[in-house]
C-alpha atoms as a PDB file:
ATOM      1  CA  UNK A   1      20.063   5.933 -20.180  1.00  0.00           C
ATOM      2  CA  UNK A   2      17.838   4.185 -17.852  1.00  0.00           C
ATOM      3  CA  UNK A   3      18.153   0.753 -16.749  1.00  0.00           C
ATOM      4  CA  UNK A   4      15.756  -1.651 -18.198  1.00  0.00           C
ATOM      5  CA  UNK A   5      14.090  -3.662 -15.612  1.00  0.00           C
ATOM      6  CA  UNK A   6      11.921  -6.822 -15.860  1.00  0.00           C
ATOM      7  CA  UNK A   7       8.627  -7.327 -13.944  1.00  0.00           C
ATOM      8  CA  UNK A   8       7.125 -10.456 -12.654  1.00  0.00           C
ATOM      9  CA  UNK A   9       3.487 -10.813 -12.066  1.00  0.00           C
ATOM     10  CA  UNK A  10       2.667 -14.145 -10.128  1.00  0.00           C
ATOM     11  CA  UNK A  11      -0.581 -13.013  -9.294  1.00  0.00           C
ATOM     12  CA  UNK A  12      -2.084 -10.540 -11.869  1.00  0.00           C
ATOM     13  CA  UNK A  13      -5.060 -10.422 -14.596  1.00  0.00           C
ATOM     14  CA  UNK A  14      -2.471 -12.052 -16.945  1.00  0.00           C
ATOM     15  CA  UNK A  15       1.210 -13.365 -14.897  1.00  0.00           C
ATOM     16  CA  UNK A  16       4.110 -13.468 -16.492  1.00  0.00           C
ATOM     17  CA  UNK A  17       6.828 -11.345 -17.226  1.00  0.00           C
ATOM     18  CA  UNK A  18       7.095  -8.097 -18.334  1.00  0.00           C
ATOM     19  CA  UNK A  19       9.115  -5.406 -19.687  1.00  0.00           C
ATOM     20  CA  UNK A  20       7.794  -2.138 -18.313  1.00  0.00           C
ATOM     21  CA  UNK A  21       6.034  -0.758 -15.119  1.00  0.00           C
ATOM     22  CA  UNK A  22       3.247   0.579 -17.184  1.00  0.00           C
ATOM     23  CA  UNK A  23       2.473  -2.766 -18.618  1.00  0.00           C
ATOM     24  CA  UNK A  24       2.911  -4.288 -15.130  1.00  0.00           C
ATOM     25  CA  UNK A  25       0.380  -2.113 -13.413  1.00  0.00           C
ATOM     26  CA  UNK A  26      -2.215  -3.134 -16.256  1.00  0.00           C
ATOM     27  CA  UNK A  27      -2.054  -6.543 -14.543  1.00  0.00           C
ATOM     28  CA  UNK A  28      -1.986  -5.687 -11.457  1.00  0.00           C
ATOM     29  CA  UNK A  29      -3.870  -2.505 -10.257  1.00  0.00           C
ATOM     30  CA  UNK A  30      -6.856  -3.434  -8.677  1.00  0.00           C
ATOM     31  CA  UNK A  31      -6.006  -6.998  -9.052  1.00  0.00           C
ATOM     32  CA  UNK A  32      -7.365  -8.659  -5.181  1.00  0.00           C
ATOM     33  CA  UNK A  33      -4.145 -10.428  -4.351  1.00  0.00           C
ATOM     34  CA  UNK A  34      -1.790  -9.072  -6.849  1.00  0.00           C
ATOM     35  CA  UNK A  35       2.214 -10.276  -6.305  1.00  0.00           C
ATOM     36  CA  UNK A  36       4.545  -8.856  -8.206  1.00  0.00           C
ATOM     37  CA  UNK A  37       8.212  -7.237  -8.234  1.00  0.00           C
ATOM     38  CA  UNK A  38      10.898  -6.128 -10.667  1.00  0.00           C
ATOM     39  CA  UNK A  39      14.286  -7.700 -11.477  1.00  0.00           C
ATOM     40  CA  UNK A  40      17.561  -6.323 -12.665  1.00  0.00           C
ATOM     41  CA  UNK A  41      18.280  -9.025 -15.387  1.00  0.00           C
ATOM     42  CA  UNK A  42      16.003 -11.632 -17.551  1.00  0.00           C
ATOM     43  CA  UNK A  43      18.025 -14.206 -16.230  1.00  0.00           C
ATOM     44  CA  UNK A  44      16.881 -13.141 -12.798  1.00  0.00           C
ATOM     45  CA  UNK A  45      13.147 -12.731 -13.697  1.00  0.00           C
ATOM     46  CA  UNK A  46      12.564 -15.854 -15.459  1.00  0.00           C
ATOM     47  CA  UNK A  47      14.077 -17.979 -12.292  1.00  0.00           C
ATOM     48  CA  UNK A  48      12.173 -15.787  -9.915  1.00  0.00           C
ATOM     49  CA  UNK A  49       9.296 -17.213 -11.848  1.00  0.00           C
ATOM     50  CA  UNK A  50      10.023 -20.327 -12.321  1.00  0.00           C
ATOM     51  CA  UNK A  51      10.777 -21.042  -9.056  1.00  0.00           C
ATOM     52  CA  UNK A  52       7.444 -19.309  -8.118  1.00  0.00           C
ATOM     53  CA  UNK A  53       5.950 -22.025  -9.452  1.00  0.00           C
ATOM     54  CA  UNK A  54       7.601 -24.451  -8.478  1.00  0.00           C
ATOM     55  CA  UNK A  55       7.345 -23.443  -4.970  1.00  0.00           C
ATOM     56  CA  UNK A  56       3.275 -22.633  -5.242  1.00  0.00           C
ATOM     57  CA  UNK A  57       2.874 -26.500  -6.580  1.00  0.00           C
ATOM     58  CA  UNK A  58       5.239 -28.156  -3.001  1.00  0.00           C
ATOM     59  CA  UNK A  59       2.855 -25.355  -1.288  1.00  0.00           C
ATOM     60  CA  UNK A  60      -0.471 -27.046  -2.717  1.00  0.00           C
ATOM     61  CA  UNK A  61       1.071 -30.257  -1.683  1.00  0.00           C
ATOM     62  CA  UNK A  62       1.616 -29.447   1.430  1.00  0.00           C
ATOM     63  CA  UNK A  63      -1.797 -27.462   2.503  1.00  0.00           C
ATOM     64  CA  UNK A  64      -3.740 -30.546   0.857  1.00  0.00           C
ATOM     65  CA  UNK A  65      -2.179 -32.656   3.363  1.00  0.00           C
ATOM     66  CA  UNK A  66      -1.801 -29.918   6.217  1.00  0.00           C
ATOM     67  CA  UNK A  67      -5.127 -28.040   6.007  1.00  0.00           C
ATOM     68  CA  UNK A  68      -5.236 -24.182   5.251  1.00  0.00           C
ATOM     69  CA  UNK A  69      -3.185 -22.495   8.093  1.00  0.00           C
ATOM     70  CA  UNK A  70      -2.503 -19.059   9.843  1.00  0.00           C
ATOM     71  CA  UNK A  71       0.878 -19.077   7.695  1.00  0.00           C
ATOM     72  CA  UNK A  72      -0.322 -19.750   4.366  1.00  0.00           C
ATOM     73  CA  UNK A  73      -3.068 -16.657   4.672  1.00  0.00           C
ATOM     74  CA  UNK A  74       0.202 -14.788   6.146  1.00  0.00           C
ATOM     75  CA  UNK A  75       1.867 -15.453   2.552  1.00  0.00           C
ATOM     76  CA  UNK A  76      -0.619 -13.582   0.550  1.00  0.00           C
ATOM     77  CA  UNK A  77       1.019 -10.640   2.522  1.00  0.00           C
ATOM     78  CA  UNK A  78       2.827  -8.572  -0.845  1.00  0.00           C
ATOM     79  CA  UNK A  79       6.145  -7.994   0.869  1.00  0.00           C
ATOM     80  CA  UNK A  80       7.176  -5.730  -1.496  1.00  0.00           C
ATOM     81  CA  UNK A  81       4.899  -2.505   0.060  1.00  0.00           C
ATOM     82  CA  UNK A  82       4.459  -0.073   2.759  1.00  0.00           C
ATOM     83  CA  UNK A  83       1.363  -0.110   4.966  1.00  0.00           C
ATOM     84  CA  UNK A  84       0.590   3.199   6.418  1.00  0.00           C
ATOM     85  CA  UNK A  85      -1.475   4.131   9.937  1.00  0.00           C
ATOM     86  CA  UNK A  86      -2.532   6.996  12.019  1.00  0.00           C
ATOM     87  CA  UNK A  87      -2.335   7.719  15.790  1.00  0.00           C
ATOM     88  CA  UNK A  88      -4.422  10.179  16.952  1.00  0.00           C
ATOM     89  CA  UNK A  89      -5.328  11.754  20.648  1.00  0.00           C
ATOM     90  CA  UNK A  90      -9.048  12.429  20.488  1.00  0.00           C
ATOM     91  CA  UNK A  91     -11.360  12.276  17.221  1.00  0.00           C
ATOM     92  CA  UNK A  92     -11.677  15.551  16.295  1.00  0.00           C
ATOM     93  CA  UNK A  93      -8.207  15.401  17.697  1.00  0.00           C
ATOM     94  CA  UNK A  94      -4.330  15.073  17.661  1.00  0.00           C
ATOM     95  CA  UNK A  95      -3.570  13.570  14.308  1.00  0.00           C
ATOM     96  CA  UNK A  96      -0.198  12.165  12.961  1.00  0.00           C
ATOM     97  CA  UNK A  97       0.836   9.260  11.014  1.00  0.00           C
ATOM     98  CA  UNK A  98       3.582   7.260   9.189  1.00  0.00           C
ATOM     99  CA  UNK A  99       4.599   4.338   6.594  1.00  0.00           C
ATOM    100  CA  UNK A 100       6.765   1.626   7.244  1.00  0.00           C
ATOM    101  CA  UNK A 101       8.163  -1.487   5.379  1.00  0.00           C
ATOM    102  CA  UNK A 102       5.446  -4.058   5.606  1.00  0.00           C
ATOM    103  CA  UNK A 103       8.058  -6.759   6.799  1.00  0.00           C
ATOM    104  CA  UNK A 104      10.737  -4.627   8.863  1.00  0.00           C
ATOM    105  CA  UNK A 105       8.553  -2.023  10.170  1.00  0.00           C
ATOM    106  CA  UNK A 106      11.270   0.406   9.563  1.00  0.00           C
ATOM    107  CA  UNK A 107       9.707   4.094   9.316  1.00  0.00           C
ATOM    108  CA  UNK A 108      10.030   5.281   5.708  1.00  0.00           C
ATOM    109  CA  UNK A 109       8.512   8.226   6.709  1.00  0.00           C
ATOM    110  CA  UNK A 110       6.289  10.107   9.368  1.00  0.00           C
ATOM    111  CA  UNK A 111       4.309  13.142   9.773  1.00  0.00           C
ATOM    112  CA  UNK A 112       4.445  14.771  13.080  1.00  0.00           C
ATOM    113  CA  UNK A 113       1.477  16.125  14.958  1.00  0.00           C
ATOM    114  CA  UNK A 114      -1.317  17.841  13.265  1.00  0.00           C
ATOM    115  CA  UNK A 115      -2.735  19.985  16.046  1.00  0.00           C
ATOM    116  CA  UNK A 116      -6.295  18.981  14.826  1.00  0.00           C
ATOM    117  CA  UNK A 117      -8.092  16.322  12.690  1.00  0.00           C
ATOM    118  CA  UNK A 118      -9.700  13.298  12.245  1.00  0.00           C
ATOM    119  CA  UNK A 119      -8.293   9.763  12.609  1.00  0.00           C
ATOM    120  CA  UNK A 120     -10.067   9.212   9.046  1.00  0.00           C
ATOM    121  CA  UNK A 121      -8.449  12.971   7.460  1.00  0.00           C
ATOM    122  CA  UNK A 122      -4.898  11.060   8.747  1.00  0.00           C
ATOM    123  CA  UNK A 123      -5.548   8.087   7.066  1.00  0.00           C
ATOM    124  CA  UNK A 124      -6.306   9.362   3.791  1.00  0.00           C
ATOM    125  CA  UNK A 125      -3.126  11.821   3.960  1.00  0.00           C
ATOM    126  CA  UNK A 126      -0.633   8.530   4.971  1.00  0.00           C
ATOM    127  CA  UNK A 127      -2.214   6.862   1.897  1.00  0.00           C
ATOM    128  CA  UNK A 128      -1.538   9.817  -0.725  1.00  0.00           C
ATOM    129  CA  UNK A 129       1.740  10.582   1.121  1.00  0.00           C
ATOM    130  CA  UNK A 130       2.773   6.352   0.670  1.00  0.00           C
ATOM    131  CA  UNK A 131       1.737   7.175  -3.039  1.00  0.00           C
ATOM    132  CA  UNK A 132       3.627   9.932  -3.852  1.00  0.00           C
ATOM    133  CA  UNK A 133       6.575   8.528  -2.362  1.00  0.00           C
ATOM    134  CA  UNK A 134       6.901   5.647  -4.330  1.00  0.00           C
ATOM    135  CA  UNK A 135       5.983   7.866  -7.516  1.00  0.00           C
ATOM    136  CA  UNK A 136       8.721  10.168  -6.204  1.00  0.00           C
ATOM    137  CA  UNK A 137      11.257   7.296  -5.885  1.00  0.00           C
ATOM    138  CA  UNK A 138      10.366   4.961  -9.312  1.00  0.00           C
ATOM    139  CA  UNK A 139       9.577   2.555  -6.868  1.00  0.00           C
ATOM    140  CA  UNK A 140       7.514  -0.322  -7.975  1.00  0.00           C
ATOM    141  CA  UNK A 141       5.963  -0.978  -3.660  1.00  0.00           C
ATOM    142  CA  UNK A 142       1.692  -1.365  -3.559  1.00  0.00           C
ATOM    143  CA  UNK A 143       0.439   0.417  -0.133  1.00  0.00           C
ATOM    144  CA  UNK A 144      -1.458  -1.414   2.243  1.00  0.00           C
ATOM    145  CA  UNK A 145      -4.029   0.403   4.384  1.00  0.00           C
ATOM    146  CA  UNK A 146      -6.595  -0.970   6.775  1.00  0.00           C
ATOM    147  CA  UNK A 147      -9.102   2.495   6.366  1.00  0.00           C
ATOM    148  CA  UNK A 148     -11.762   1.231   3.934  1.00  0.00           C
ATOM    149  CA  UNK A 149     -13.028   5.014   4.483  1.00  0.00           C
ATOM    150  CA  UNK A 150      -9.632   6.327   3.259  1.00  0.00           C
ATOM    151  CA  UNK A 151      -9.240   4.017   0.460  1.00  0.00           C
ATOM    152  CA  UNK A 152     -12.571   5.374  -1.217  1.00  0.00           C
ATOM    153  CA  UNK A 153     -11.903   8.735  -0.754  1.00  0.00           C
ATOM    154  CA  UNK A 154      -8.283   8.382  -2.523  1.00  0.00           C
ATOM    155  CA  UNK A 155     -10.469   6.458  -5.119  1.00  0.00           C
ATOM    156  CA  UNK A 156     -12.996   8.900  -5.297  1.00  0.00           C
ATOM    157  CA  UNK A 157     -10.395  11.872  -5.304  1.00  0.00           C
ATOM    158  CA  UNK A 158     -12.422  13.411  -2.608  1.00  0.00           C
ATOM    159  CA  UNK A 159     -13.554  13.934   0.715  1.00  0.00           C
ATOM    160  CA  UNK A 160     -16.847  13.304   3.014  1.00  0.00           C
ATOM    161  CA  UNK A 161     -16.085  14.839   6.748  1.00  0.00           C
ATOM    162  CA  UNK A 162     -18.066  16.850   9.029  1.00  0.00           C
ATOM    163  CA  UNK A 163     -14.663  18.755  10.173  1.00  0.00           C
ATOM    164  CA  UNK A 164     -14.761  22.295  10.207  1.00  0.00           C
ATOM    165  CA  UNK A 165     -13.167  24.418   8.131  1.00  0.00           C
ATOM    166  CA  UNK A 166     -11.382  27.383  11.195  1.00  0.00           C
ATOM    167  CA  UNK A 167      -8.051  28.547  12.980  1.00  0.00           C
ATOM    168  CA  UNK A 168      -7.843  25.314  14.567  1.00  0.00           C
ATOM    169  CA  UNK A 169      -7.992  23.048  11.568  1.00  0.00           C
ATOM    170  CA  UNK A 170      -5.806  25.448   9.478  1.00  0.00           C
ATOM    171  CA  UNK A 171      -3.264  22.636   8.932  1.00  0.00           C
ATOM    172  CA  UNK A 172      -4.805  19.673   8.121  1.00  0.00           C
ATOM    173  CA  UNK A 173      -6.849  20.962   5.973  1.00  0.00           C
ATOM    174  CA  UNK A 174      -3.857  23.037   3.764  1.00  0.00           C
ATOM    175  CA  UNK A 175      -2.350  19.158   4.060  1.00  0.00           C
ATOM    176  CA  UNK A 176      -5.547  17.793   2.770  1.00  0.00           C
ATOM    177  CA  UNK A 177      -6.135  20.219  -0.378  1.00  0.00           C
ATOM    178  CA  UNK A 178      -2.714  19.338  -1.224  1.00  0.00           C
ATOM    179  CA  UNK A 179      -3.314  16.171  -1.262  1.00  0.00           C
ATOM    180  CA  UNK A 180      -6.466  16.137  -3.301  1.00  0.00           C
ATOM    181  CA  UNK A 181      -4.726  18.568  -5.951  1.00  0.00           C
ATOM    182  CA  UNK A 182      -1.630  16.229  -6.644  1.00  0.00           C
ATOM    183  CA  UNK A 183      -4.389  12.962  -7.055  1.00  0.00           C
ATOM    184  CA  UNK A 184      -6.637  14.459  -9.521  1.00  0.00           C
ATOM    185  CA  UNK A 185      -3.091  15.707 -11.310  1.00  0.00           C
ATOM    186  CA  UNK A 186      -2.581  12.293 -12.110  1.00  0.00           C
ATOM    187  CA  UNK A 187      -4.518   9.746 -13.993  1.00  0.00           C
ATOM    188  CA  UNK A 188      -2.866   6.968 -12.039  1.00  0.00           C
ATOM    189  CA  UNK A 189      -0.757   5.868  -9.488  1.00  0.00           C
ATOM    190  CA  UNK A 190       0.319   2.817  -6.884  1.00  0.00           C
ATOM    191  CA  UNK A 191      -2.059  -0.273  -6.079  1.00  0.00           C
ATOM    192  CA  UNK A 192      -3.670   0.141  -2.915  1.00  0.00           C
ATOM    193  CA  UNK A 193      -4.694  -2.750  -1.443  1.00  0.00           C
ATOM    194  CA  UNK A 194      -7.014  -3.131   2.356  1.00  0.00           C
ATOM    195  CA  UNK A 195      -4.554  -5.003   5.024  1.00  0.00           C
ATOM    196  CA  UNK A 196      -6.345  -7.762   6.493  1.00  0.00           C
ATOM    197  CA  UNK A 197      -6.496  -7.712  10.024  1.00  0.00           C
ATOM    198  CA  UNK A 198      -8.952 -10.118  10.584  1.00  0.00           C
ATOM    199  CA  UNK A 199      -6.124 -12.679   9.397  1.00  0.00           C
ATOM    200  CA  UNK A 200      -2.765 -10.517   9.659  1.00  0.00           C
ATOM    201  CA  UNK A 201      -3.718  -9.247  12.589  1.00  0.00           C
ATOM    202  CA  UNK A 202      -2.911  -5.385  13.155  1.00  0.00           C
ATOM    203  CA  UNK A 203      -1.166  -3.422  10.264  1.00  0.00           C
ATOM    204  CA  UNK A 204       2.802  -2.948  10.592  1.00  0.00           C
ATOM    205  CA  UNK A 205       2.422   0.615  10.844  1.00  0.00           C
ATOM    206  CA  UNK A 206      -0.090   0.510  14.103  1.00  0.00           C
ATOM    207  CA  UNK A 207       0.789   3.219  16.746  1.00  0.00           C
ATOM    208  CA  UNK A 208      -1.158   0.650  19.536  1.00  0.00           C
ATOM    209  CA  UNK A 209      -3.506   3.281  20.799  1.00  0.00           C
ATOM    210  CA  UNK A 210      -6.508   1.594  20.454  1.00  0.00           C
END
């Protein structure tokens, strides 16, 4: 029998706690901002969010006093994810990419070099692949993504590039149809949420090539 778990939302349409994923991803998918994570025990949950509170009220206090700093927009960050990038050598070009622990940076997992594609094609495959790992685990982690391009497409369950269908883009675009086939499978799946870099600065996963 599976464990039971227990979910707190601190940031969420409606937070609180709560006794399944399903009913945790009501509050939270699509939710700007959303913080959440699960617990073993009740016990557990209801001090996590207690103490969530208590915590976000000495916080107030202090920014009143302080002034809104780098390190309060730093904890919006939901630690609880994986952010996901691309490198890529030329655009049509080289394409491979990875996810990593939003915190750590250690590699969760990484697709080697696609002979050829688009830096926008390797987004959009990091983002599904981030999904259907934590699908594939029961893992409860939002993805974090700073390709508003690849974000809509995953939305969208689709598409819109200029890259030819030949020999040389055999590959990415096998990896691409697969992708598209296991989103529209599904009716749902992980919050997504845009990595800001503008205040974070660049995403965990970044292979520096810019």
């Amino acid at each position: 029998m599976a464990k039971s778990k227990y979910y707190v939302v601190w940031a969420g349409r409606k937070p609180g706690i709560y006794t399944t994923w399903a009913e945790c991803q009501k509050q939270t998918t699509g939710f700007s901002g959303a913080r959440f994570k699960s617990f073993e025990s009740k016990a557990e949950a209801e001090a996590a969010y207690a103490g969530e509170a208590s915590e976000r009220a000495a916080q107030a206090s202090v920014r009143s006093a302080q002034g809104a700093s780098v390190a309060s927009s730093k904890a919006s960050i939901i630690t609880n994810s994986i952010s996901v990038d691309v490198g890529s050598k030329g655009n049509p070009g080289i394409v491979e990419y990875k996810g990593v622990d939003t915190v750590t940076g250690e590699i969760i997992f990484a697709h080697p070099e696609i002979a050829k594609g688009t830096n926008n094609l390797g987004e959009f495959l990091a983002i599904v692949h981030a999904l259907r790992w934590i699908e594939e685990n029961k893992s409860d982690k939002i993805v974090y993504s700073d390709s508003q391009t690849a974000m809509l497409w995953v939305k969208n369950k689709a598409v819109n590039t200029n890259l030819a269908r030949d020999k040389s883009t055999e590959e990415i675009w096998f990896l691409v149809d697969r992708a598209l086939d296991w989103l529209r499978s599904r009716s749902s799946h992980a919050p997504i949420f845009k990595w800001n870099t503008a205040e974070w600065g660049e995403i965990k996963a970044d292979y520096g090539r810019k």
